[in-house]
N, C-alpha and C. Protein backbone atom coordinates (compact mmCIF):
# COMPACT_ATOMS: atom_id res chain seq x y z
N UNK A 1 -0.71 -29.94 23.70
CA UNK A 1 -0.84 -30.22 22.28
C UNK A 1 -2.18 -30.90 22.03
N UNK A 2 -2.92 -30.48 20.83
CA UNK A 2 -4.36 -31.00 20.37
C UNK A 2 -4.00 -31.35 19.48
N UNK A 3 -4.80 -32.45 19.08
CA UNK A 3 -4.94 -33.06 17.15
C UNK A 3 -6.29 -32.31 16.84
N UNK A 4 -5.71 -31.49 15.80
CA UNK A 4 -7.15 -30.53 15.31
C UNK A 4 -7.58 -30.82 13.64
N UNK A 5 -8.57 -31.00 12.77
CA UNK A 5 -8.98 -31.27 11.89
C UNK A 5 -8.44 -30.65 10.66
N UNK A 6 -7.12 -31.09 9.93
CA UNK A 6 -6.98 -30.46 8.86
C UNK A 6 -7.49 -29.61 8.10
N UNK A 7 -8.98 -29.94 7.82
CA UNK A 7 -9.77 -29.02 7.11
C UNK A 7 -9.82 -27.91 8.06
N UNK A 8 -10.46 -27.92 9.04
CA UNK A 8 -10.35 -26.69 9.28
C UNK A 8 -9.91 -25.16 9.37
N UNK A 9 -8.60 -25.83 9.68
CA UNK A 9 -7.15 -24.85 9.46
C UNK A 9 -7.35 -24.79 7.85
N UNK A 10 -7.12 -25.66 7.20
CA UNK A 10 -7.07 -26.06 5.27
C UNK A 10 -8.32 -25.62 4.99
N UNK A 11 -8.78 -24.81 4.57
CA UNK A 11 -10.44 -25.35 4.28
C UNK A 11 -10.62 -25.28 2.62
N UNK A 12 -9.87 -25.88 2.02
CA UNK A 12 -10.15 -25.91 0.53
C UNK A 12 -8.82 -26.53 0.21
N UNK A 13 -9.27 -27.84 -1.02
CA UNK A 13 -8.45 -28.96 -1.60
C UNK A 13 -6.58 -28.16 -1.74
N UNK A 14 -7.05 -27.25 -2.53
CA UNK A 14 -5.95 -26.70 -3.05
C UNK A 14 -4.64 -26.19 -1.48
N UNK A 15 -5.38 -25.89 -0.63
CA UNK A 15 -4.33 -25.68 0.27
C UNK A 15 -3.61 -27.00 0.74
N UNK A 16 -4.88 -27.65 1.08
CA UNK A 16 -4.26 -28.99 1.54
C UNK A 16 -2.85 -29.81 0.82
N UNK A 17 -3.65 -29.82 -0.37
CA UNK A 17 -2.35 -30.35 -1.53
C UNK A 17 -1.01 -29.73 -1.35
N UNK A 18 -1.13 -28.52 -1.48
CA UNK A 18 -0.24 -27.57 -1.28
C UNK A 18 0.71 -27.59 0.21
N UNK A 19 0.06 -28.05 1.27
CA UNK A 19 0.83 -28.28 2.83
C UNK A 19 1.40 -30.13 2.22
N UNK A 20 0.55 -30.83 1.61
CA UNK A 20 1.27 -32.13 1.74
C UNK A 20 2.66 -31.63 0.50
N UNK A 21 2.83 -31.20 -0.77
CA UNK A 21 3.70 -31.13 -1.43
C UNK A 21 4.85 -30.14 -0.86
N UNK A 22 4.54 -29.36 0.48
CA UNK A 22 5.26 -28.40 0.97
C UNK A 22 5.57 -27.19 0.25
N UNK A 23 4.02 -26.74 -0.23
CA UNK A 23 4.64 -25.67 -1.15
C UNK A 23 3.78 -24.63 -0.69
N UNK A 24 2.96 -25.34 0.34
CA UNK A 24 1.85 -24.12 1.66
C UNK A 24 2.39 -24.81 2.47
N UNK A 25 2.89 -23.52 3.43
CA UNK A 25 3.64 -24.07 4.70
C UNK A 25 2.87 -22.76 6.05
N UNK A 26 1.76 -22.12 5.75
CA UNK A 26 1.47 -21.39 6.57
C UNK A 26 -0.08 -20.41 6.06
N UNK A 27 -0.77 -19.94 6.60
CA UNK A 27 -2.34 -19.34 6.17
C UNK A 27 -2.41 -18.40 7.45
N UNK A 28 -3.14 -17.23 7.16
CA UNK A 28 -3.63 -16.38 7.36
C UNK A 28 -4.90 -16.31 7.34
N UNK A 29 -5.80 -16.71 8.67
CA UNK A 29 -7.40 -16.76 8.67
C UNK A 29 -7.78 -15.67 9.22
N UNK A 30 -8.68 -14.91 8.92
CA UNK A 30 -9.63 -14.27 10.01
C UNK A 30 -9.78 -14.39 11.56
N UNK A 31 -10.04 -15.78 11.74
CA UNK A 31 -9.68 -16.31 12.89
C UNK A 31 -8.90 -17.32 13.57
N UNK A 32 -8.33 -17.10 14.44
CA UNK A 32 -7.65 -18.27 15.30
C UNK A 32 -8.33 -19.91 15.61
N UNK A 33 -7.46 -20.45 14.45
CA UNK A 33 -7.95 -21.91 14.29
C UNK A 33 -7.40 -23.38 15.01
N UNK A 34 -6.20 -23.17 15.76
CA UNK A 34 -4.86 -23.84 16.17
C UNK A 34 -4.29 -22.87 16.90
N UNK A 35 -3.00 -23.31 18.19
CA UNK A 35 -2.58 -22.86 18.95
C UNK A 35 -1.15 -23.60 18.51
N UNK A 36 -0.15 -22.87 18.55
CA UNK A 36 1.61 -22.80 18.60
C UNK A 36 1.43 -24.99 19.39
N UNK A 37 2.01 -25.85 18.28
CA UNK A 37 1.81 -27.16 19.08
C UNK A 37 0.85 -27.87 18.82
N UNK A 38 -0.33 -27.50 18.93
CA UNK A 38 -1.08 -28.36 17.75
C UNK A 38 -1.04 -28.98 16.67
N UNK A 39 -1.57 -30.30 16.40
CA UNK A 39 -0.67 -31.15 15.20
C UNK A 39 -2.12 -31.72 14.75
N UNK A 40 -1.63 -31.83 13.19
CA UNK A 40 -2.71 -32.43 12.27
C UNK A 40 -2.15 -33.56 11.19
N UNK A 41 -2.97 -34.04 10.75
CA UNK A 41 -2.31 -34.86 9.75
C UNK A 41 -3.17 -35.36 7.93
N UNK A 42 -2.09 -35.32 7.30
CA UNK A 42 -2.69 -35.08 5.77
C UNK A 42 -2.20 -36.27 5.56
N UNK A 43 -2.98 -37.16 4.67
CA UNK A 43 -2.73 -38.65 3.86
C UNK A 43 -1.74 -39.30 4.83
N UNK A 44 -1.35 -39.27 6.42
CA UNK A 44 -0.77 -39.73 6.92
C UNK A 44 0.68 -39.49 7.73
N UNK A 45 0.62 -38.05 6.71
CA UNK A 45 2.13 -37.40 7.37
C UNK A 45 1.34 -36.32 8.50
N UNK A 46 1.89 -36.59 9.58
CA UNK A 46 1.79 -35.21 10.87
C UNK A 46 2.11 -34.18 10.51
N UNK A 47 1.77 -32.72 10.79
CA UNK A 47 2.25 -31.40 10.75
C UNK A 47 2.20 -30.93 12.17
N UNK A 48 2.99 -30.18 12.30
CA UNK A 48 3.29 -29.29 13.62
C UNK A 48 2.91 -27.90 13.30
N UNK A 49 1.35 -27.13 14.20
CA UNK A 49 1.90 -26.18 14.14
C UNK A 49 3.02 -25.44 15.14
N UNK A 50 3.46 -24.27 14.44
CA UNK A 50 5.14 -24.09 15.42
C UNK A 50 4.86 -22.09 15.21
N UNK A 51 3.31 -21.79 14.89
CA UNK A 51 3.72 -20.35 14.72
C UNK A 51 2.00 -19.78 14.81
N UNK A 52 1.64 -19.47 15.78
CA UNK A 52 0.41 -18.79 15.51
C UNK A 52 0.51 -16.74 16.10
N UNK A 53 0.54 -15.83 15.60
CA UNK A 53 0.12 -14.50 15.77
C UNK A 53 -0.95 -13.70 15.02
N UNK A 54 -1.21 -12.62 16.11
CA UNK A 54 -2.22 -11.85 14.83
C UNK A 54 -0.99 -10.78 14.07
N UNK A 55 -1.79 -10.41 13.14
CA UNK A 55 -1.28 -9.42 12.08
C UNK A 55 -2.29 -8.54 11.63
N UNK A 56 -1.90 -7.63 10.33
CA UNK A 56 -2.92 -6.72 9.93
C UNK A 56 -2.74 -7.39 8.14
N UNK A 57 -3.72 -7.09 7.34
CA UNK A 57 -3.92 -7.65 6.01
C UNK A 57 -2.50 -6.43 5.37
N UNK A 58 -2.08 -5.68 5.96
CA UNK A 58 -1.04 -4.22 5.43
C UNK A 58 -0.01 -5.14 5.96
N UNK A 59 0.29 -6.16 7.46
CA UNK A 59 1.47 -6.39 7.15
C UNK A 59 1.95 -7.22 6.23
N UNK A 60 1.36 -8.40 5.46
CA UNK A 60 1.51 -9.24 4.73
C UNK A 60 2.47 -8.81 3.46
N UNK A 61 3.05 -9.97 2.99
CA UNK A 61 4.11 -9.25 1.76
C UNK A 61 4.36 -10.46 0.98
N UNK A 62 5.11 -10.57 -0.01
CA UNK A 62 5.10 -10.99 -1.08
C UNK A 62 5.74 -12.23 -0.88
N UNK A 63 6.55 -12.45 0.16
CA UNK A 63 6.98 -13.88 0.53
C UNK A 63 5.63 -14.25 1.38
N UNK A 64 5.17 -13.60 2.26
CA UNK A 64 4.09 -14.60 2.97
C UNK A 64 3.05 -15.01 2.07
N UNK A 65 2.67 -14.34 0.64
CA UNK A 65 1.93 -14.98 -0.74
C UNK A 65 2.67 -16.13 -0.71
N UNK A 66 3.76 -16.22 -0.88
CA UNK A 66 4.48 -17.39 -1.76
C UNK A 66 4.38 -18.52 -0.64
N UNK A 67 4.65 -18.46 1.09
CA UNK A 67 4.55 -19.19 2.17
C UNK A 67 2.68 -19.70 1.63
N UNK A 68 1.74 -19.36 1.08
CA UNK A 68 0.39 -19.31 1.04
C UNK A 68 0.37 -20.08 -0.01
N UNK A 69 1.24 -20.44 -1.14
CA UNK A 69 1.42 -21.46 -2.26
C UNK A 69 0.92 -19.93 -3.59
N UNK A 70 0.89 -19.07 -3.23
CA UNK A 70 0.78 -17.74 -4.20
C UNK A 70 1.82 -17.30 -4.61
N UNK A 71 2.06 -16.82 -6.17
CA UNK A 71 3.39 -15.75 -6.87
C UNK A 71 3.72 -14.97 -6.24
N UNK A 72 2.53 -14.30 -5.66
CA UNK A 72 3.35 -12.87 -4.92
C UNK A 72 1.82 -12.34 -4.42
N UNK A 73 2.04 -10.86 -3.69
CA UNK A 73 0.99 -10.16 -3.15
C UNK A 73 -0.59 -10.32 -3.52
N UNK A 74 -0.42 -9.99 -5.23
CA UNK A 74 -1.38 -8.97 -5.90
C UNK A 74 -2.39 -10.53 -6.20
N UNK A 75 -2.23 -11.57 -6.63
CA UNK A 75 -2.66 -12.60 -6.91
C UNK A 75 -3.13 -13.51 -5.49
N UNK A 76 -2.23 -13.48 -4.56
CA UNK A 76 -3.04 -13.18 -2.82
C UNK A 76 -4.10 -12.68 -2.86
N UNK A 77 -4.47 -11.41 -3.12
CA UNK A 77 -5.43 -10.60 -3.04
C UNK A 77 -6.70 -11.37 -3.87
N UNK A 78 -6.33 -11.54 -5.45
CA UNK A 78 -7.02 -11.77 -6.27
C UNK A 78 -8.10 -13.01 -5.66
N UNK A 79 -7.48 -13.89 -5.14
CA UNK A 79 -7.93 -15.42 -4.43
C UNK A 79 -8.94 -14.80 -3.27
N UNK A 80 -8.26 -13.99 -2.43
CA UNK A 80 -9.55 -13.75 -1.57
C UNK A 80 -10.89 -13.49 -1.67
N UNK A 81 -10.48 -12.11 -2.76
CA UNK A 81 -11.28 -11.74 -3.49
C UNK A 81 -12.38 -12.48 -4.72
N UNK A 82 -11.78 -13.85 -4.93
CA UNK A 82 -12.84 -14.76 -5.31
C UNK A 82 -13.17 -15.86 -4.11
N UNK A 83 -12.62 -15.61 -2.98
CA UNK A 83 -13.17 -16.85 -2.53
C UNK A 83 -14.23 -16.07 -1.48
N UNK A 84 -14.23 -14.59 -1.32
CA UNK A 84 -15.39 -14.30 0.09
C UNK A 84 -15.90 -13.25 -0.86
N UNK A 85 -17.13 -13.27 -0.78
CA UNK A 85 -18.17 -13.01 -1.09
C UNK A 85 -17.88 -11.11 -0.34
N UNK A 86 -18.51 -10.24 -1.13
CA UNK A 86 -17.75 -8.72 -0.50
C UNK A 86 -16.99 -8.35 0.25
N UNK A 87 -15.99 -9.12 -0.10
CA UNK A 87 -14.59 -9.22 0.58
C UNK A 87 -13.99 -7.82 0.27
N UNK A 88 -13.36 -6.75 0.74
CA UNK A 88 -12.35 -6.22 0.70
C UNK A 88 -11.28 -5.57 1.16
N UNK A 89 -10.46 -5.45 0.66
CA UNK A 89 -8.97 -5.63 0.87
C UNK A 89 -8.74 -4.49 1.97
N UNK A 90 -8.36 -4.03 3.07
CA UNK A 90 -8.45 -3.37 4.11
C UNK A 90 -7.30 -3.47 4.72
N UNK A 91 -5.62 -2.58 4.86
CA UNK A 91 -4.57 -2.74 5.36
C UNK A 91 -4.59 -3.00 7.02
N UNK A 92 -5.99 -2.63 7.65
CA UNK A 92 -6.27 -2.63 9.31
C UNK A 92 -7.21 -3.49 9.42
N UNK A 93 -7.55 -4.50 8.46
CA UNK A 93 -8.07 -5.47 8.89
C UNK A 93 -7.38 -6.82 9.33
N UNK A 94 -7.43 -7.39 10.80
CA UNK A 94 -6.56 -8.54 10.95
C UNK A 94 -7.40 -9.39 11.32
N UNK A 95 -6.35 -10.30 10.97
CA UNK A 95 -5.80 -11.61 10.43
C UNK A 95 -4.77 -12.44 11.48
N UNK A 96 -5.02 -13.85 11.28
CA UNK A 96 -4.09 -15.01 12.05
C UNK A 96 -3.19 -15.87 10.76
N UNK A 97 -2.08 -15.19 11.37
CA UNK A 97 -0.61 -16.52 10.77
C UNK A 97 -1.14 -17.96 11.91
N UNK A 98 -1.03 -18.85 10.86
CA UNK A 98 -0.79 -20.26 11.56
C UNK A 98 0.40 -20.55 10.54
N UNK A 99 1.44 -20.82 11.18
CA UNK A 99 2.34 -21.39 10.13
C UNK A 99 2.89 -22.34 11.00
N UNK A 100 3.20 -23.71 9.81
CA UNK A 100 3.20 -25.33 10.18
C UNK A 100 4.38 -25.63 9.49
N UNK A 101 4.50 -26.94 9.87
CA UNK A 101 6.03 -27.75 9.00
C UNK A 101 5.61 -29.09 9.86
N UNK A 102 6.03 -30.33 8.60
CA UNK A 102 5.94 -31.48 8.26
C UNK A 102 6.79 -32.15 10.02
N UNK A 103 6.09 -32.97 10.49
CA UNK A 103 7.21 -33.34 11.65
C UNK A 103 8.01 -34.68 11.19
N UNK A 104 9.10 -34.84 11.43
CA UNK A 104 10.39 -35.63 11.27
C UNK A 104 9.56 -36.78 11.80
């Protein structure tokens, strides 16, 4: 187990907020940021991560938006699409689940 830099994994306010209120409980990066056990900590509470695999941007679905603090798919998309610069949307392009939860 490593203590790895919130931001990193988080890299923008809004997620962060979103893992401390428990309403982002998991992200999908480009790259592998954390390993299954690795733990971080926000305003003082620890997180565990407990889930790292790759995927493809095609397997993603409308609950893993909502796991992302998103309504659904299409508004997923929309966010990427403003946050990277000629970003686009590609069903065979992958991607890393890190998905976390608050430790007891």
């Amino acid at each position: 187990m490593t203590t790895i830099d919130a931001d990193v994994l988080l890299p923008n306010e809004r997620m962060r907020e979103g893992a401390r209120e428990g309403e982002v409980i998991q992200i999908h990066r480009g790259d592998q940021y954390a390993e299954e056990g690795d733990e971080f900590e926000l305003d003082g509470e620890t997180f565990a991560v407990v889930e790292v695999r790759e995927r493809t941007l095609g397997d993603l679905t409308d609950e893993d938006a909502r796991r992302e603090g998103m309504a659904d798919l299409d508004q997923y998309r929309e966010v990427l699409n403003r946050a990277h610069d000629h970003f686009e949307w590609d069903d065979d392009s992958e991607v890393v689940l890190h998905r976390f939860e608050k430790v007891a």
